[in-house]
C-alpha atoms as a PDB file:
ATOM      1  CA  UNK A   1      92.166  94.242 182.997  1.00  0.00           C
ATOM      2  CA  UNK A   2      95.540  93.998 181.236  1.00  0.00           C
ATOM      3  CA  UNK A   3      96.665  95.020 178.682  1.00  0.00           C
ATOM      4  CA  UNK A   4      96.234  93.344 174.937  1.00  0.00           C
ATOM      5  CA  UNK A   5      98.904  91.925 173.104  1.00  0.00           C
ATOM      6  CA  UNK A   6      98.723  94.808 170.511  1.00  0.00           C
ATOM      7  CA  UNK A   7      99.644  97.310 173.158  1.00  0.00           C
ATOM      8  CA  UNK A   8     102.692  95.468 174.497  1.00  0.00           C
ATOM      9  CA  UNK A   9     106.278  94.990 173.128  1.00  0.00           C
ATOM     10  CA  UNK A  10     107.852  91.917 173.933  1.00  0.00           C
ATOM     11  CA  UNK A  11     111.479  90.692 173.461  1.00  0.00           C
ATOM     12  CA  UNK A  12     112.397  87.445 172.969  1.00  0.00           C
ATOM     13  CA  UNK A  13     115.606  85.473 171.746  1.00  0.00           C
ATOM     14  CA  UNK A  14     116.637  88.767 171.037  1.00  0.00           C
ATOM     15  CA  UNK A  15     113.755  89.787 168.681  1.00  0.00           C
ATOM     16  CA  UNK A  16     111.461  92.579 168.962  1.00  0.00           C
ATOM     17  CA  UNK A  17     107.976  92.077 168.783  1.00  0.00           C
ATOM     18  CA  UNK A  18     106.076  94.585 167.695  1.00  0.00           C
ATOM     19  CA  UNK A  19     102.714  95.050 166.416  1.00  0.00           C
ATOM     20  CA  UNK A  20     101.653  95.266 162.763  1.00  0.00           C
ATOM     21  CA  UNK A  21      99.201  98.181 161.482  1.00  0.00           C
ATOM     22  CA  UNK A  22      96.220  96.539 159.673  1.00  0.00           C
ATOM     23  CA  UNK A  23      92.737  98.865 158.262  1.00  0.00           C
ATOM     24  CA  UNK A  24      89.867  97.433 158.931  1.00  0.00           C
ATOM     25  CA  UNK A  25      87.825  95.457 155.842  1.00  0.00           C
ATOM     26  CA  UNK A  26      83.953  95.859 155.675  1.00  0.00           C
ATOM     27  CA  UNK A  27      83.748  92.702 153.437  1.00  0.00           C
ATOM     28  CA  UNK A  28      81.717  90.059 155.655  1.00  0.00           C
ATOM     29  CA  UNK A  29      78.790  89.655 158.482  1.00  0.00           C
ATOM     30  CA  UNK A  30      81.641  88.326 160.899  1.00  0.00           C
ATOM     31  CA  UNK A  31      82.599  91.005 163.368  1.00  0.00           C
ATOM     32  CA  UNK A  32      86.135  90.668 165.207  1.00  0.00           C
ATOM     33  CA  UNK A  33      88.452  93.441 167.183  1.00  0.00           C
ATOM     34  CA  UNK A  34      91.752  92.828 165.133  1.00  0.00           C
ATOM     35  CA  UNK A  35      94.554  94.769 166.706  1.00  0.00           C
ATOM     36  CA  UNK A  36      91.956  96.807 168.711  1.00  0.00           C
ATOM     37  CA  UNK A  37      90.113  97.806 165.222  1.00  0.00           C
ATOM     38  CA  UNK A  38      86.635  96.567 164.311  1.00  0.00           C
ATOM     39  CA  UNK A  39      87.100  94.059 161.041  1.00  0.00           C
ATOM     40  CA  UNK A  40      84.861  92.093 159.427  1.00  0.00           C
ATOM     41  CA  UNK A  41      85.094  88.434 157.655  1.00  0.00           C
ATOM     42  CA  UNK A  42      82.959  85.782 155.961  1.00  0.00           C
ATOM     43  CA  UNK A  43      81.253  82.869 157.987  1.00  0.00           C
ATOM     44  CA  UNK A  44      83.723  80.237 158.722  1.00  0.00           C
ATOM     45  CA  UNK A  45      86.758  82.318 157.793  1.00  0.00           C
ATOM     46  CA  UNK A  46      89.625  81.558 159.856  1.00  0.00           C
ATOM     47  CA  UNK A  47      92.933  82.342 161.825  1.00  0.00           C
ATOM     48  CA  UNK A  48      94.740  81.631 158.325  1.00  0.00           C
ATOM     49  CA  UNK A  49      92.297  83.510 156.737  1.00  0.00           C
ATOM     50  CA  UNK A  50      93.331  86.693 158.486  1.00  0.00           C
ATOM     51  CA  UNK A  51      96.380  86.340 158.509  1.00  0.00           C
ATOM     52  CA  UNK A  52      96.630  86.234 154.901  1.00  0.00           C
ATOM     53  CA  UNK A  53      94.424  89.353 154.649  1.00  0.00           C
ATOM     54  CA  UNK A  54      97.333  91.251 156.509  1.00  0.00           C
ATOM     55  CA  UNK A  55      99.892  89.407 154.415  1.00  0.00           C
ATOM     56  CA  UNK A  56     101.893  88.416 157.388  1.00  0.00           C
ATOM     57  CA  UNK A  57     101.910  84.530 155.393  1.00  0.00           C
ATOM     58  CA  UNK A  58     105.903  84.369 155.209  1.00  0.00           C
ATOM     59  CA  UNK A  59     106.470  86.869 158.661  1.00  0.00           C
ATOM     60  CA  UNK A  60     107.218  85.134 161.975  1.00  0.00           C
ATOM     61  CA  UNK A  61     104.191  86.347 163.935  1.00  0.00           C
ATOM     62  CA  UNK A  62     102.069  85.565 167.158  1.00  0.00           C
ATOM     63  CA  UNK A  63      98.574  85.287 167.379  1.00  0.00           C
ATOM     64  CA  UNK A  64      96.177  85.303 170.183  1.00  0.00           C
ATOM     65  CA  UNK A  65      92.789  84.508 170.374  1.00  0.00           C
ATOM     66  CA  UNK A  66      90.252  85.591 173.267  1.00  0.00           C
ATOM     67  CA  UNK A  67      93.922  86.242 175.373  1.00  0.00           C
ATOM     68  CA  UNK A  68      94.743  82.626 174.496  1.00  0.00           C
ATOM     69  CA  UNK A  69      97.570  82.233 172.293  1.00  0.00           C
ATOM     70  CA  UNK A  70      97.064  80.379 168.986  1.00  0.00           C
ATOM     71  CA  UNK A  71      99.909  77.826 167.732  1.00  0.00           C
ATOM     72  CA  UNK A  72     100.775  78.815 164.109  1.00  0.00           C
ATOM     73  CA  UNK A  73     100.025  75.015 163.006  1.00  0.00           C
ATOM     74  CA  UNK A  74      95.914  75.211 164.582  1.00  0.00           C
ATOM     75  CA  UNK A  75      95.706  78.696 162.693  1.00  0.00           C
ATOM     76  CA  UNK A  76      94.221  77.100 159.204  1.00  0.00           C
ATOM     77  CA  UNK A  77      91.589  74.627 162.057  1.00  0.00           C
ATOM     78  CA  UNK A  78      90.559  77.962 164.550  1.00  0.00           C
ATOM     79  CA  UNK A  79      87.716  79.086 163.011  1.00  0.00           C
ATOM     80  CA  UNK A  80      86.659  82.824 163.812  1.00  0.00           C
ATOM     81  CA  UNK A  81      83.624  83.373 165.944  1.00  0.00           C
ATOM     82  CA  UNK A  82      81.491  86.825 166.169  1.00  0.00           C
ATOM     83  CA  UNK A  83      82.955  88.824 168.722  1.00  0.00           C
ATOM     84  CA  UNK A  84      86.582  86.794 168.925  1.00  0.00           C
ATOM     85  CA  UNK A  85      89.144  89.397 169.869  1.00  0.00           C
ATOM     86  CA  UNK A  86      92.320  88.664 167.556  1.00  0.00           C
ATOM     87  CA  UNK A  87      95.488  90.330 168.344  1.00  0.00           C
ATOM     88  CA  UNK A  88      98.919  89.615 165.978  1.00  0.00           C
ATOM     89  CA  UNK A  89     102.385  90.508 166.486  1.00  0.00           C
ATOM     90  CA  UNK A  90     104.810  90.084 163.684  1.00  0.00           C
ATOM     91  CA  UNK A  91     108.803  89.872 164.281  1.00  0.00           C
ATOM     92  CA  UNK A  92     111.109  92.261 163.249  1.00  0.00           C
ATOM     93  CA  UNK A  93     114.851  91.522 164.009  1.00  0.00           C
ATOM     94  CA  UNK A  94     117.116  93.668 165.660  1.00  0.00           C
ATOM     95  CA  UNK A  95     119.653  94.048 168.726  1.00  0.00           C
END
């Protein structure tokens, strides 16, 4: 299999993508792989709802979901399910 978002670097329109540390939270029954870490969340959190945890709100970021990519405006509708793989990418300008 290929590999995750996480582990790639991607450059597009001339920005670097690169992937955003995050520690693990032990704060729910929901268990995910964020970023290739174990994290947990509440029942019914979301794909807003972790972004927010990494603060990555006001960064341009990507998200993908089970190797599907999530569109930023579904983020606040895709509800997390036990076992979802999550990968995000934030933005960081440069040449």
């Amino acid at each position: 299999m290929g590999r995750g978002i996480a582990e790639r670097i991607f450059i597009y329109d001339d920005v670097l993508l690169m992937t955003h540390s995050f520690s693990p939270s032990q704060d729910g029954p929901l268990k995910i792989t964020l970023n290739g870490e174990l994290a947990h969340f509440a029942a019914g959190s979301t794909i807003a709802d972790v972004v927010a945890r990494m603060a990555l709100g006001d960064k341009r970021i990507a998200v993908e979901r089970n190797q599907e990519i999530v569109p930023k405006s579904l983020h606040a509708q895709t509800a997390l399910a036990a076992g979802d793989v999550i990968e995000i990418v934030h933005a960081i300008g440069g040449g």
